[in-house]
Protein backbone atom coordinates (compact mmCIF):
# COMPACT_ATOMS: atom_id res chain seq x y z
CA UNK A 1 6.00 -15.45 -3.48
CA UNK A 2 6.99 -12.48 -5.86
CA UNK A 3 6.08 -13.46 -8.95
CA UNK A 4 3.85 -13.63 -12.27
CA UNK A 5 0.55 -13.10 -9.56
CA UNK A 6 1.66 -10.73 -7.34
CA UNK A 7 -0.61 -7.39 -8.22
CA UNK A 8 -0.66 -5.23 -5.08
CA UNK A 9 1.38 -4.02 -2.12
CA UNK A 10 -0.26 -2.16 0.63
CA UNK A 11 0.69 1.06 1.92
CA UNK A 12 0.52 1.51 5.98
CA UNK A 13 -2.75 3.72 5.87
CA UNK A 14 -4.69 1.01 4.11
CA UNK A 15 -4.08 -1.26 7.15
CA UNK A 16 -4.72 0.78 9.72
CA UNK A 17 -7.31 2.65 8.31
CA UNK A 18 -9.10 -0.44 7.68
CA UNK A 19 -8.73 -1.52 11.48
CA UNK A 20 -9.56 2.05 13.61
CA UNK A 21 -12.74 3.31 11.17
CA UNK A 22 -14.28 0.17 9.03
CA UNK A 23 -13.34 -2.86 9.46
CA UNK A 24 -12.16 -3.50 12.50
CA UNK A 25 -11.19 -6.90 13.86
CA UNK A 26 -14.11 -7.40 16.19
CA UNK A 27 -16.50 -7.18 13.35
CA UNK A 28 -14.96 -7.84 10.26
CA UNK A 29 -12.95 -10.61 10.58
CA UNK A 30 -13.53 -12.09 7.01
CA UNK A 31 -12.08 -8.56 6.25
CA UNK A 32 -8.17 -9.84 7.28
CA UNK A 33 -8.77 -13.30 6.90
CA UNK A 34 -9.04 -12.24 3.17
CA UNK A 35 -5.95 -10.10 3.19
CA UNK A 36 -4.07 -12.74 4.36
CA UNK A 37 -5.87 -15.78 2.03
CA UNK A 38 -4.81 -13.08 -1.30
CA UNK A 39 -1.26 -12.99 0.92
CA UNK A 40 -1.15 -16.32 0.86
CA UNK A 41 -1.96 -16.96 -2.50
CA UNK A 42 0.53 -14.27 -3.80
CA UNK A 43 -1.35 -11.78 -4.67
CA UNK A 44 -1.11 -9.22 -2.22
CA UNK A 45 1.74 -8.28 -0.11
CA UNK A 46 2.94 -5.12 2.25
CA UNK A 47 6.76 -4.50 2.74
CA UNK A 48 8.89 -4.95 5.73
CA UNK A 49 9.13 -0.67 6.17
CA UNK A 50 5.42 -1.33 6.54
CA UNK A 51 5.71 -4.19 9.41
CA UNK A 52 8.28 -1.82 10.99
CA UNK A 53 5.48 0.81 10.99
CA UNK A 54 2.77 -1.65 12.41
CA UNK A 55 5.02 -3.15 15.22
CA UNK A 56 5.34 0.05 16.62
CA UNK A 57 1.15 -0.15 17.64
CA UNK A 58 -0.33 -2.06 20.61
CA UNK A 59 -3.23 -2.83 19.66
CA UNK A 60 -5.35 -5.81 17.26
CA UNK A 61 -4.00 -4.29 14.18
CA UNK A 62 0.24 -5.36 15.30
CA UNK A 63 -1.01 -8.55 16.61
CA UNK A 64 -2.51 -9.35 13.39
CA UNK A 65 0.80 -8.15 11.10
CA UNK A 66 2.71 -10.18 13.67
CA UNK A 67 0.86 -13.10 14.06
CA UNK A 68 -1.42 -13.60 10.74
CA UNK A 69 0.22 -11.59 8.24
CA UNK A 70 3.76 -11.42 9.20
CA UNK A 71 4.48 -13.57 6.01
CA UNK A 72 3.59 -11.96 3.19
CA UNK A 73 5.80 -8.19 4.49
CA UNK A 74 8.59 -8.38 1.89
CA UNK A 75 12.05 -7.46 1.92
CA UNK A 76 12.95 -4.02 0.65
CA UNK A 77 16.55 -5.28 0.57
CA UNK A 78 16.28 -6.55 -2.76
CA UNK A 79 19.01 -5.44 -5.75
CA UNK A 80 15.99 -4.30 -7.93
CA UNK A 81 13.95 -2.55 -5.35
CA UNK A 82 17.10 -0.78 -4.30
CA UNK A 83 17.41 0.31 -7.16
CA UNK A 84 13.93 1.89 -7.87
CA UNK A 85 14.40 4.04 -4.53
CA UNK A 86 17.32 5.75 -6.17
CA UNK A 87 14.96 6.60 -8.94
CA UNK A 88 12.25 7.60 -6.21
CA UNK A 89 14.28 9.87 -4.34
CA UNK A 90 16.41 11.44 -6.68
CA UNK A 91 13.01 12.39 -9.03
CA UNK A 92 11.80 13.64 -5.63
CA UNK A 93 15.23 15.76 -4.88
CA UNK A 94 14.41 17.36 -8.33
CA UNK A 95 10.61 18.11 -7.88
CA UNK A 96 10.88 22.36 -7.29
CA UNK A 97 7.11 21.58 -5.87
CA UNK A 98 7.63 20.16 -2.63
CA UNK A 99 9.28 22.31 0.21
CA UNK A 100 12.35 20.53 1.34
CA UNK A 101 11.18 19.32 4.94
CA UNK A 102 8.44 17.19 2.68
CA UNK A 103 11.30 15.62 0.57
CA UNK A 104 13.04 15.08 4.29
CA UNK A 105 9.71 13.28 5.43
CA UNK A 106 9.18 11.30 2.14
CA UNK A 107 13.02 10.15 2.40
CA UNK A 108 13.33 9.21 6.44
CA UNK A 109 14.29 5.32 6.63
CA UNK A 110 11.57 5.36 9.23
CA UNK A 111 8.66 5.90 7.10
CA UNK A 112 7.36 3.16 4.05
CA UNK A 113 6.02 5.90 1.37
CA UNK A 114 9.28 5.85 -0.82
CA UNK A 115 9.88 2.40 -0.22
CA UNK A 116 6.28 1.03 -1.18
CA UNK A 117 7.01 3.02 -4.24
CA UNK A 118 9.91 1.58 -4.88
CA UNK A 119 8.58 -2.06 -4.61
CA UNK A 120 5.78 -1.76 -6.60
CA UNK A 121 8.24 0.33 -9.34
CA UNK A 122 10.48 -2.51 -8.98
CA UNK A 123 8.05 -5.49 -8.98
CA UNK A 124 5.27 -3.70 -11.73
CA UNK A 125 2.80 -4.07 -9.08
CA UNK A 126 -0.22 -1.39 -7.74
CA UNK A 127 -0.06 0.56 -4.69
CA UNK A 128 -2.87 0.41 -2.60
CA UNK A 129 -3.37 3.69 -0.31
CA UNK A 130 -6.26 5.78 0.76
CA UNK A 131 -3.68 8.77 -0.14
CA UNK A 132 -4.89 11.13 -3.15
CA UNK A 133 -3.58 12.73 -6.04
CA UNK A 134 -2.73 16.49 -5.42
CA UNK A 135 -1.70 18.72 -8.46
CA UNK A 136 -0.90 21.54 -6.00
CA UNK A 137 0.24 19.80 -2.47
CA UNK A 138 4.05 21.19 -1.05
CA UNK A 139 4.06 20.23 2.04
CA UNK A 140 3.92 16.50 1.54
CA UNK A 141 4.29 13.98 -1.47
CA UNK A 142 1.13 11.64 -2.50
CA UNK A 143 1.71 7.97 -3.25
CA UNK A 144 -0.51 8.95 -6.00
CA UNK A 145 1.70 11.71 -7.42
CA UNK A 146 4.92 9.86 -7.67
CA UNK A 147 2.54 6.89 -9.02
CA UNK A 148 1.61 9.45 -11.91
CA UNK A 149 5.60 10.34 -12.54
CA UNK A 150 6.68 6.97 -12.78
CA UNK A 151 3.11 5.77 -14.49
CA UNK A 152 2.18 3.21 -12.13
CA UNK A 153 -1.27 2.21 -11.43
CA UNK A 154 -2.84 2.80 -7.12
CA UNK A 155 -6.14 2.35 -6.00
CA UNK A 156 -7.50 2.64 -2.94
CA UNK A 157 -9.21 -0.10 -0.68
CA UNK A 158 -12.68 -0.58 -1.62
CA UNK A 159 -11.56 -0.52 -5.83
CA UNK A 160 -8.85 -3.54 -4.33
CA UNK A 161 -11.89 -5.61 -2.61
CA UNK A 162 -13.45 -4.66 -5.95
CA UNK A 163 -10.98 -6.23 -8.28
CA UNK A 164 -10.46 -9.17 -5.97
CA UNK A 165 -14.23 -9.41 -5.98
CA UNK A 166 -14.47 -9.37 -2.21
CA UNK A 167 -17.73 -10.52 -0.26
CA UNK A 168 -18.50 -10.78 3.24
């Protein structure tokens, strides 16, 4: 599926965002269908750190990645993505902004930040996240500011259903 159309990976808050404030599943149901239909066609995807994030829930939002969606989470275990989270965490290591126990966070296996990063570094491909650029933050590290370091491109939901030209 990764290939010459794949333009997006989704970070966690996107998804569940999406399900607990605005489009939930009991109303919005075109919503995921068309997450999955953009999945499908290989233009969207999410990462497995992401489905290990989601699978924790109990609720519509894991039945969905498990059932509907569970495709189109991609391995992080890939040589080039690898890769990319070396270059991830070590420019984080370096950044005298963020207090250590952020760097600890951003790093921890059991959280998908770094390694949505690193896919999308790895695969030239735009984050999606409702997580926003902060010139000043310590205490935590944005998506959007490591997305500025490494000049990648992020948006947040409503520009994606923009540029996929998204209708109910």
């Amino acid at each position: 599926m990764v290939g010459h159309t794949l333009k997006y990976v989704l970070d966690t808050n996107v998804l569940i965002e999406a399900s607990r404030r605005y489009y939930s599943f009991e109303f919005a149901k075109p919503f995921w269908d068309s997450l999955c239909e953009h999945g499908k066609n290989g233009v969207i995807c999410s990462i497995d750190k992401v489905f290990d994030e989601l699978k924790n829930g109990d609720d519509a939002l894991k039945n969905w990645a498990v059932g509907d969606f569970h495709n189109y989470f991609l391995s992080t275990q890939q040589p080039d993505v690898l890769l990319a989270y070396a270059r991830i965490v070590q420019w984080a290591q370096a950044q005298a902004q963020f207090i250590q126990r952020a760097k600890d966070v951003f790093m921890d296996d059991k959280t998908a930040d770094a390694w949505v990063l690193a896919f999308a570094l790895a695969k030239g491909v735009k984050v999606v996240t409702h997580e926003v650029f902060s010139a000043e933050v310590q205490k935590r590290i944005p998506i959007p500011n490591v997305c500025r370091a490494f000049s990648m491109d992020c948006c947040d939901t409503f520009a994606l259903l923009k540029e996929l030209k998204f209708t109910f």
